[in-house]
Protein backbone atom coordinates (compact mmCIF):
# COMPACT_ATOMS: atom_id res chain seq x y z
CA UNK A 1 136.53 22.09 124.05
CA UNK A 2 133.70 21.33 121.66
CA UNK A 3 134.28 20.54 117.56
CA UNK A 4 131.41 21.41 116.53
CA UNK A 5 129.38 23.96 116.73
CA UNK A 6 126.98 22.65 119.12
CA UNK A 7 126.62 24.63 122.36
CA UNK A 8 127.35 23.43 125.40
CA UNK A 9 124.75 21.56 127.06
CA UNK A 10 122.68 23.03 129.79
CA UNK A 11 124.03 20.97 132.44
CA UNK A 12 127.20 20.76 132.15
CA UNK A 13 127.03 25.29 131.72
CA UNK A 14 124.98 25.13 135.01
CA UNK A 15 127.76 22.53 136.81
CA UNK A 16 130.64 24.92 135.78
CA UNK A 17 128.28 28.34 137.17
CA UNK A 18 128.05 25.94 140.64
CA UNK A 19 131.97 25.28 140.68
CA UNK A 20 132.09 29.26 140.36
CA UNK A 21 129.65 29.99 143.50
CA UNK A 22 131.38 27.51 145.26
CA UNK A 23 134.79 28.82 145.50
CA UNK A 24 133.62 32.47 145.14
CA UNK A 25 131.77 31.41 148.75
CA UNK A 26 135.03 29.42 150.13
CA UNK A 27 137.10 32.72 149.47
CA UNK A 28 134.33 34.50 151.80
CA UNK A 29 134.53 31.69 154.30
CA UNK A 30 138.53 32.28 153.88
CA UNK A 31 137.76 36.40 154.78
CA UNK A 32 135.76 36.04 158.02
CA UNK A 33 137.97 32.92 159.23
CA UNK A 34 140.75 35.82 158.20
CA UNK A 35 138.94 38.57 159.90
CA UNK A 36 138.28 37.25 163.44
CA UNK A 37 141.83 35.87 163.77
CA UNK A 38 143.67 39.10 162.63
CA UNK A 39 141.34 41.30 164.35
CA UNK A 40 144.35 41.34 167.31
CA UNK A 41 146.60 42.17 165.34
CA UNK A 42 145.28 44.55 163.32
CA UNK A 43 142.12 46.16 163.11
CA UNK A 44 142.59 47.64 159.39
CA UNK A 45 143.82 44.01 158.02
CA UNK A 46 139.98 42.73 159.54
CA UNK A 47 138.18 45.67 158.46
CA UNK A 48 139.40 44.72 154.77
CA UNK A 49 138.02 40.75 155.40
CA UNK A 50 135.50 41.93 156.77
CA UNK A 51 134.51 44.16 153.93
CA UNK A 52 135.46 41.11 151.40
CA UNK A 53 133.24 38.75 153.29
CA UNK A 54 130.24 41.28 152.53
CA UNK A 55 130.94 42.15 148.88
CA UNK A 56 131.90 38.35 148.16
CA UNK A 57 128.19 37.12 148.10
CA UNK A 58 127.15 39.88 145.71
CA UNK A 59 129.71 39.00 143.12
CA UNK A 60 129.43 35.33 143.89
CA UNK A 61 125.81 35.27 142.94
CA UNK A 62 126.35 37.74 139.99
CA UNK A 63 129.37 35.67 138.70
CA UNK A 64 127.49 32.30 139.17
CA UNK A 65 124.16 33.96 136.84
CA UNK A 66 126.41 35.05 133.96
CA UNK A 67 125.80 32.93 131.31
CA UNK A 68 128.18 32.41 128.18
CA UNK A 69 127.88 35.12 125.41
CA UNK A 70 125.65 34.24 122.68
CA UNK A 71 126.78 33.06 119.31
CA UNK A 72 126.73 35.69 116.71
CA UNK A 73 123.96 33.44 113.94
CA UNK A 74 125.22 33.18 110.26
CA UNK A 75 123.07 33.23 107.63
CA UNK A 76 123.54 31.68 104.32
CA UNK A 77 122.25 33.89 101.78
CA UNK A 78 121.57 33.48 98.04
CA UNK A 79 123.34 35.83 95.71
CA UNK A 80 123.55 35.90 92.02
CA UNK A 81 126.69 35.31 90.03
CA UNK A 82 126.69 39.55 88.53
CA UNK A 83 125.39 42.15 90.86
CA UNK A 84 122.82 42.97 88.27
CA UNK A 85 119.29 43.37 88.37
CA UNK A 86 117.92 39.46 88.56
CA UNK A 87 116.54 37.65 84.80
CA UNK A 88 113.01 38.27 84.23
CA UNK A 89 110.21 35.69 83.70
CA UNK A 90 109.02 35.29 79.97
CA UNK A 91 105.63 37.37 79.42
CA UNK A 92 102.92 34.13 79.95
CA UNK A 93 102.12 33.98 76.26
CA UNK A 94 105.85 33.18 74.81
CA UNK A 95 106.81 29.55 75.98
CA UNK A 96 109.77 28.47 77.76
CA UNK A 97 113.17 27.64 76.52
CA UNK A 98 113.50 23.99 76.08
CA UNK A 99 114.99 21.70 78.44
CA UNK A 100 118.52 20.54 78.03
CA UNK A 101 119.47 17.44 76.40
CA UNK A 102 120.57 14.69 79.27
CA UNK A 103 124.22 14.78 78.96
CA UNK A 104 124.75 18.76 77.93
CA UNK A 105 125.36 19.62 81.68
CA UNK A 106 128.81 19.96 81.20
CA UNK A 107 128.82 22.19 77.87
CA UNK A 108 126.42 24.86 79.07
CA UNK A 109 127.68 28.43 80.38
CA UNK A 110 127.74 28.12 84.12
CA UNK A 111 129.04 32.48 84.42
CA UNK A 112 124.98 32.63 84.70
CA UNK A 113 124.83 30.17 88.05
CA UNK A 114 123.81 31.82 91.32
CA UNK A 115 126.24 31.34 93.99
CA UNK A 116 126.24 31.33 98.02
CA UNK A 117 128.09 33.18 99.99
CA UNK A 118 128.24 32.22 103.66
CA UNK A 119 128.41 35.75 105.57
C-alpha cells in the first residue's frame, strides 16, 4: 500500500502481471497433469481439464495485460468568493485604487477574496 498518491512504479505493476501469468499457467499445467490421469476413470472429468487447459492460456494472457484502472485527475479550480459576475477593470483613463498601507492586511474585508475549491 502506497501513502501517497504516487502510482505504482512500472516494475513492480509488471512483476505482479508476471506472478499472475505464472500461476494462471501452473493451474493449466495442474488441468492436463489432471486430464491424462483421470482420463480412466472418467472420460467427462478429462474432457472438463481438458477444456480448462485450452481456455487457461486465453485468460492467462488477458489477465496478465490488464493493467490497473486509471486515476480519475482532480483539478484545482479558481472560484470567486459570490457566484456573481467577476469585478471589472477600471476604464484606462481613471487610475487605480491605491495600495494598502504595510500593516492594514489584517483590517481589510476579506468576503471579496477568491477561494479554491478542490473538485
Amino acid at each position: 500500500m502506497l501513502i501517497t498518491e504516487a502510482p505504482v512504479s512500472v516494475a513492480d505493476e509488471f512483476a505482479h502481471r508476471r506472478r499472475r501469468y505464472l500461476i494462471t499457467m501452473i493451474i493449466r499445467a495442474l488441468c492436463i497433469v489432471g486430464a491424462a490421469s483421470t482420463f480412466r476413470f472418467s472420460g467427462w472429468l478429462a474432457a472438463g481439464f481438458v477444456v480448462g487447459a485450452m481456455v487457461l492460456p486465453w485468460c492467462a494472457v488477458l489477465i496478465a495485460n490488464d493493467r490497473p484502472p486509471k486515476r480519475e485527475l482532480q483539478f484545482r479550480r479558481f472560484l470567486p468568493q459570490h457566484h456573481s459576475v467577476a469585478p471589472e477593470l477600471p476604464p484606462a483613463h481613471e487610475p487605480l485604487a491605491p495600495a494598502e498601507p504595510p500593516g492594514d492586511e489584517g483590517r481589510r474585508d476579506r468576503s471579496r477574496d477568491p477561494r479554491i475549491i478542490d473538485l
